[in-house]
Protein backbone atom coordinates (compact mmCIF):
# COMPACT_ATOMS: atom_id res chain seq x y z
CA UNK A 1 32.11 -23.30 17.71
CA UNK A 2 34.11 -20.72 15.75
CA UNK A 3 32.91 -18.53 13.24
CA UNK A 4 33.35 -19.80 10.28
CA UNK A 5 32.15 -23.30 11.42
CA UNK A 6 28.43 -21.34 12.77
CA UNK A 7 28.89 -19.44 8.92
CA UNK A 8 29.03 -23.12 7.21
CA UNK A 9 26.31 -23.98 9.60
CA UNK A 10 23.83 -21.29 8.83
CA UNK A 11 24.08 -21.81 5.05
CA UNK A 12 23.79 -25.58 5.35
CA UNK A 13 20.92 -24.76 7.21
CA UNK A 14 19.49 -22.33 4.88
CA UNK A 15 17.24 -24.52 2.33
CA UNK A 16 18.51 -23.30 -1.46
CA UNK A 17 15.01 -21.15 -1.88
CA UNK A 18 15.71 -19.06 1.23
CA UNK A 19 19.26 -18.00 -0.04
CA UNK A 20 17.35 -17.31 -3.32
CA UNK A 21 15.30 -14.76 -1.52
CA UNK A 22 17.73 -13.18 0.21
CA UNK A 23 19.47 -12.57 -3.27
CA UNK A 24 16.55 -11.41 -4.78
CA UNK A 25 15.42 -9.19 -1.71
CA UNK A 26 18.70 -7.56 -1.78
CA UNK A 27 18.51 -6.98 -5.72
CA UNK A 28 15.33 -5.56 -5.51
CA UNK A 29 16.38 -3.23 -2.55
CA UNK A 30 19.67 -2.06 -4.77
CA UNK A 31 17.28 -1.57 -7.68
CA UNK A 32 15.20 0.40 -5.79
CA UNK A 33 17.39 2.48 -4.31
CA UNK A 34 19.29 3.54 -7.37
CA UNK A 35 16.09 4.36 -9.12
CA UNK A 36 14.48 6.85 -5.72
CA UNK A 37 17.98 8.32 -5.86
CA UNK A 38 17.51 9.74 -9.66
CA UNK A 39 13.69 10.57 -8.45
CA UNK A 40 14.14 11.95 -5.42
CA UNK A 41 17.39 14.28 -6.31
CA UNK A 42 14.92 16.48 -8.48
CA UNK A 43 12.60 16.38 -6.39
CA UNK A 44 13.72 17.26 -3.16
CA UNK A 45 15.19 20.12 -4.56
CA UNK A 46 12.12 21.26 -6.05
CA UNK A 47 10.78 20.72 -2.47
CA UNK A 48 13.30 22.69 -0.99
CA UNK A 49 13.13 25.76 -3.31
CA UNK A 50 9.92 25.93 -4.61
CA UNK A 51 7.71 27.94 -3.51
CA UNK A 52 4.05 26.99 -5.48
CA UNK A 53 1.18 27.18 -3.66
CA UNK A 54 0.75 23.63 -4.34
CA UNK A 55 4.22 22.25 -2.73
CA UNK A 56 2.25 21.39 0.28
CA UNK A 57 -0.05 18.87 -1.50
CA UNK A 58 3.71 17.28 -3.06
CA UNK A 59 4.56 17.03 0.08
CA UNK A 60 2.04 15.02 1.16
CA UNK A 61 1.84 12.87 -1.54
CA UNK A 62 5.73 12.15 -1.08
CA UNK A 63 5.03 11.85 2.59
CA UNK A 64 1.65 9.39 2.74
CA UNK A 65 3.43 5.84 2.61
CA UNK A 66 4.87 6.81 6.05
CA UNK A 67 0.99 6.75 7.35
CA UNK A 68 -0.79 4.43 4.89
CA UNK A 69 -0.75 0.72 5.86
CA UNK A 70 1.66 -0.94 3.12
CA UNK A 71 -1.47 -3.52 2.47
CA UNK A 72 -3.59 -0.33 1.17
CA UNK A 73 -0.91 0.71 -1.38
CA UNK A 74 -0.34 -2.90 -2.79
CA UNK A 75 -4.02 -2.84 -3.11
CA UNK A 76 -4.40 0.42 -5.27
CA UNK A 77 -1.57 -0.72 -7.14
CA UNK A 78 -2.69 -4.10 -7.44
CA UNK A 79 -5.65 -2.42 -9.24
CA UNK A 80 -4.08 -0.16 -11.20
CA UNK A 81 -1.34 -2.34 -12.25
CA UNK A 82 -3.62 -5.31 -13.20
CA UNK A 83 -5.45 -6.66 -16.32
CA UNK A 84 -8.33 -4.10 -15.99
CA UNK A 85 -6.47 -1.01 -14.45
CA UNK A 86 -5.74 2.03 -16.08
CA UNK A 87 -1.47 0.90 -15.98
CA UNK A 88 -2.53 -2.77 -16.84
CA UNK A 89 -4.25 -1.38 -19.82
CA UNK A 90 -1.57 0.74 -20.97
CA UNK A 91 1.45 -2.24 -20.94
CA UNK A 92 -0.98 -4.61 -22.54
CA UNK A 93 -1.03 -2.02 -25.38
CA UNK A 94 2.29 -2.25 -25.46
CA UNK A 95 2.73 -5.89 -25.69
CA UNK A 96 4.23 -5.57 -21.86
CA UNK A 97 1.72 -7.85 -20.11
CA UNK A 98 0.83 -7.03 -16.73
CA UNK A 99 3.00 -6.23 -13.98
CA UNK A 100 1.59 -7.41 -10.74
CA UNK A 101 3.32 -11.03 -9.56
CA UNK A 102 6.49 -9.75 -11.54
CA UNK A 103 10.19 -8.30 -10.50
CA UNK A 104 9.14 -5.22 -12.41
CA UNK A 105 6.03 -4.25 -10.56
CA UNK A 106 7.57 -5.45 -7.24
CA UNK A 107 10.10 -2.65 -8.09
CA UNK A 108 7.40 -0.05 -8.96
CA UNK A 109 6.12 -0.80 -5.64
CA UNK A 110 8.92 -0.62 -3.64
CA UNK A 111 10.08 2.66 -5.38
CA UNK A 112 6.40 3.92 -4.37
CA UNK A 113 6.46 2.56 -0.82
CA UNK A 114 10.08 4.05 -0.02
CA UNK A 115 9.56 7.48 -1.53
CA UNK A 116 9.65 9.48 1.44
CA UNK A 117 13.04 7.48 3.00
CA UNK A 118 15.03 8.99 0.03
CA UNK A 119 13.03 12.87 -0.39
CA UNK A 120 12.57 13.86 3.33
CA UNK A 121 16.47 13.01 4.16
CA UNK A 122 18.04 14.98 0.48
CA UNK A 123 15.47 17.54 1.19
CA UNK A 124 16.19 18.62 4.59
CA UNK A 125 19.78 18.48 3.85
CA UNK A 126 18.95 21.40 0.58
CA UNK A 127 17.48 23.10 3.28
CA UNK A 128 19.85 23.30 5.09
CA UNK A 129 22.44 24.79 3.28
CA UNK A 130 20.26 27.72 2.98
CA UNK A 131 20.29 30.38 0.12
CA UNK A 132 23.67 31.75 0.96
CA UNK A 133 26.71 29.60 -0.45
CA UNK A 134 24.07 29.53 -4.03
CA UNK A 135 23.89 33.51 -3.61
CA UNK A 136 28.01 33.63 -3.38
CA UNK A 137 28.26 31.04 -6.54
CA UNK A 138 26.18 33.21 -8.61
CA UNK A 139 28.07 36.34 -8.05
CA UNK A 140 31.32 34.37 -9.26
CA UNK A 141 28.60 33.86 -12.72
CA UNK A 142 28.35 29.64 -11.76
CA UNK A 143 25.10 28.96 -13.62
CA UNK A 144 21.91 27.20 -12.11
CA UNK A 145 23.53 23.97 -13.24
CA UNK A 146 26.86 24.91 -12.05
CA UNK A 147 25.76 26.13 -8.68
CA UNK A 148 23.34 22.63 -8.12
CA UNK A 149 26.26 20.15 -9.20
CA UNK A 150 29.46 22.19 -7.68
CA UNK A 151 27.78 23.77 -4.40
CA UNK A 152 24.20 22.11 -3.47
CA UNK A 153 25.14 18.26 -4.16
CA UNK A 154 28.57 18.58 -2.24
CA UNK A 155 27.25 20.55 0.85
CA UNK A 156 23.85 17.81 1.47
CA UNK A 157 26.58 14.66 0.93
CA UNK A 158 25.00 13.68 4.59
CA UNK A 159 21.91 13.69 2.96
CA UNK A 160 22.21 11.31 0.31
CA UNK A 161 23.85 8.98 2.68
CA UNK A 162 21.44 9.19 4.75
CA UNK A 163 18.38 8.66 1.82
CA UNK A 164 20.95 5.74 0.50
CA UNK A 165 20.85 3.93 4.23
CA UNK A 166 17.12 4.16 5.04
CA UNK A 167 16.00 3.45 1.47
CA UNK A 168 18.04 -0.08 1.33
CA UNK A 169 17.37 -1.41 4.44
CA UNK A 170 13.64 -0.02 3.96
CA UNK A 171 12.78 -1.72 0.92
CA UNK A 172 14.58 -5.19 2.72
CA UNK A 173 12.13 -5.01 5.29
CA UNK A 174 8.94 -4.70 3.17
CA UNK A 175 6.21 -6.92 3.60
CA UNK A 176 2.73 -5.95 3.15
CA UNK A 177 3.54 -3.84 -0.41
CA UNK A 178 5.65 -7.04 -1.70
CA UNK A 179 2.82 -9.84 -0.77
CA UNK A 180 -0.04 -7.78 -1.70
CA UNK A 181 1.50 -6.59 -5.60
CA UNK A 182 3.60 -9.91 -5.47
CA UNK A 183 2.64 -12.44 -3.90
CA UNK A 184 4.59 -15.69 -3.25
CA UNK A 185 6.33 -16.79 -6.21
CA UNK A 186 9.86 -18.59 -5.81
CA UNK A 187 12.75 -16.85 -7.12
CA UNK A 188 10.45 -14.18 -8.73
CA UNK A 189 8.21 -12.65 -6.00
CA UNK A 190 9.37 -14.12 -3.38
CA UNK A 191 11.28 -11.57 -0.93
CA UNK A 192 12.99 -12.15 2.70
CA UNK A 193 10.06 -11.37 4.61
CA UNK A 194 7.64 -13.32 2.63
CA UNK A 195 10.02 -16.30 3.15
CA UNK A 196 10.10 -15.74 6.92
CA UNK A 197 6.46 -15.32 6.97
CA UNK A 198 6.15 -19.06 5.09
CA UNK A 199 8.39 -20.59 7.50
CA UNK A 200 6.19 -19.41 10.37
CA UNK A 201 2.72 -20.82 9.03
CA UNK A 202 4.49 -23.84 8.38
CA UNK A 203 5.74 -23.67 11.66
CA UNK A 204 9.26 -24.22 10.81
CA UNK A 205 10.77 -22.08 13.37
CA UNK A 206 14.41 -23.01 12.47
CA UNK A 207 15.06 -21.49 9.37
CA UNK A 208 12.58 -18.52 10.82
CA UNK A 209 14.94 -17.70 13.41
CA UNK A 210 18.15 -18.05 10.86
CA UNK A 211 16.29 -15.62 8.86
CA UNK A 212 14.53 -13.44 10.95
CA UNK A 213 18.46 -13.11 12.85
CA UNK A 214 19.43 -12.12 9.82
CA UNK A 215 17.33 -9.30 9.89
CA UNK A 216 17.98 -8.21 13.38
CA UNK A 217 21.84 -7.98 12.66
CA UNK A 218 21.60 -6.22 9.39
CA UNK A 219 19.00 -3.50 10.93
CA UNK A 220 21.44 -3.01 13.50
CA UNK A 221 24.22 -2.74 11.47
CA UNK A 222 22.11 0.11 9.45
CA UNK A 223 21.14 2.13 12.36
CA UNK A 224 25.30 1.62 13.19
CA UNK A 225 25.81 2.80 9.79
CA UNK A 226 23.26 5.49 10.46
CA UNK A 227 24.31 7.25 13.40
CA UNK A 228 28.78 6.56 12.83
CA UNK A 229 29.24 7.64 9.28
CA UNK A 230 27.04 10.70 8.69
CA UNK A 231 28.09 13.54 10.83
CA UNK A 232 24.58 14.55 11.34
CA UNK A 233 23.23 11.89 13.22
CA UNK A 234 26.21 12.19 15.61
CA UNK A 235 25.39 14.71 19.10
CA UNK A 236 28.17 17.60 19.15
């Protein structure tokens, strides 16, 4: 069978709501990822040259979804986001309704639940351009602004790409943030990995495995990504 005959395959295979939540996963994950890059920029460089006494707590802030089960963050947020939470209370002030079992707070969540994939890459690459090439721009009188757009943003490139990569494909693979703060709700809620999961307590292991293939190939083609096109995950 060629290729494009097992491409026409797969889709026919593919009932109309999967393909629905592989467009919406990949929305929200684009979403998501444009948003954590305007967060994270600032903050990873505040990380990187700040020297409070408090940058440690930030950091670990920033840091906790990478040791928190996903299930305990949906929870809190579930909480705080819902009719009788201190965010629920605020948007139903505003006319906003609540946002768990929406796009929006599926968003909110995801930005949350990625954080660290986006600051810990764009942060080590600050640091590692060290205080130097700044120290040279402001003898030629750059500015703060100057120095940050024209030297710092250039020199941690590998960075961003890097924050870009593991953010996306992060926020595809979510599960336990997307089910617990948005549960199962067809072309709103519903993600690639809650799909997958349906398919399996249903026991319909064919469209599992055309979806859950999916994912295998486009992890590996991330880690490819990863380790080809930013010269820092190469070995010298």
């Amino acid at each position: 069978m060629g290729v494009g005959a097992w491409s026409k395959n797969a889709v026919q295979t593919m009932d109309p709501n999967d393909l629905q939540s592989v467009w919406l996963t990949f929305k929200l994950a684009g979403i998501t990822t444009i948003l954590l890059l305007l967060i994270a920029t600032p903050l990873a460089w505040w990380l990187a040259t700040s020297r409070k006494w408090y940058k440690g707590i930030v950091s670990a802030l920033v840091a906790l979804p990478l040791v928190m089960p996903p299930t305990v963050l949906g929870f809190y947020l579930l909480l705080l986001m819902g009719p009788h939470g201190a965010v629920g209370a605020l948007t139903r002030a505003l006319h906003l309704g609540v946002l768990p079992f929406t796009f929006t707070g599926l968003v909110i969540g995801s930005v949350l639940f990625s954080m660290p994939f986006a600051v810990q890459p764009i942060q080590n690459a600050f640091e590692a351009i060290g205080r130097r090439p700044l120290e040279v721009a402001a003898t030629l009188r750059a500015g703060a602004w100057d120095r940050f757009t024209s030297v710092a943003l250039p020199l941690a490139r590998p960075g961003f790409l890097t924050a870009i990569i593991l953010a996306f494909a992060h926020t595809v693979g979510e599960f336990g943030v997307v089910l617990m703060l948005g549960g199962n709700i067809p072309g709103e809620t519903r993600v690639l990995s809650v799909a997958i999961y349906n398919h399996v307590e249903a026991m319909e292991y064919a469209p599992a495995h055309w979806l859950a293939g999916g994912m295998v190939l486009f992890s590996f083609v991330v880690l490819l990504l990863l380790y080809t096109l930013n010269p820092t995950g190469r070995q010298k």
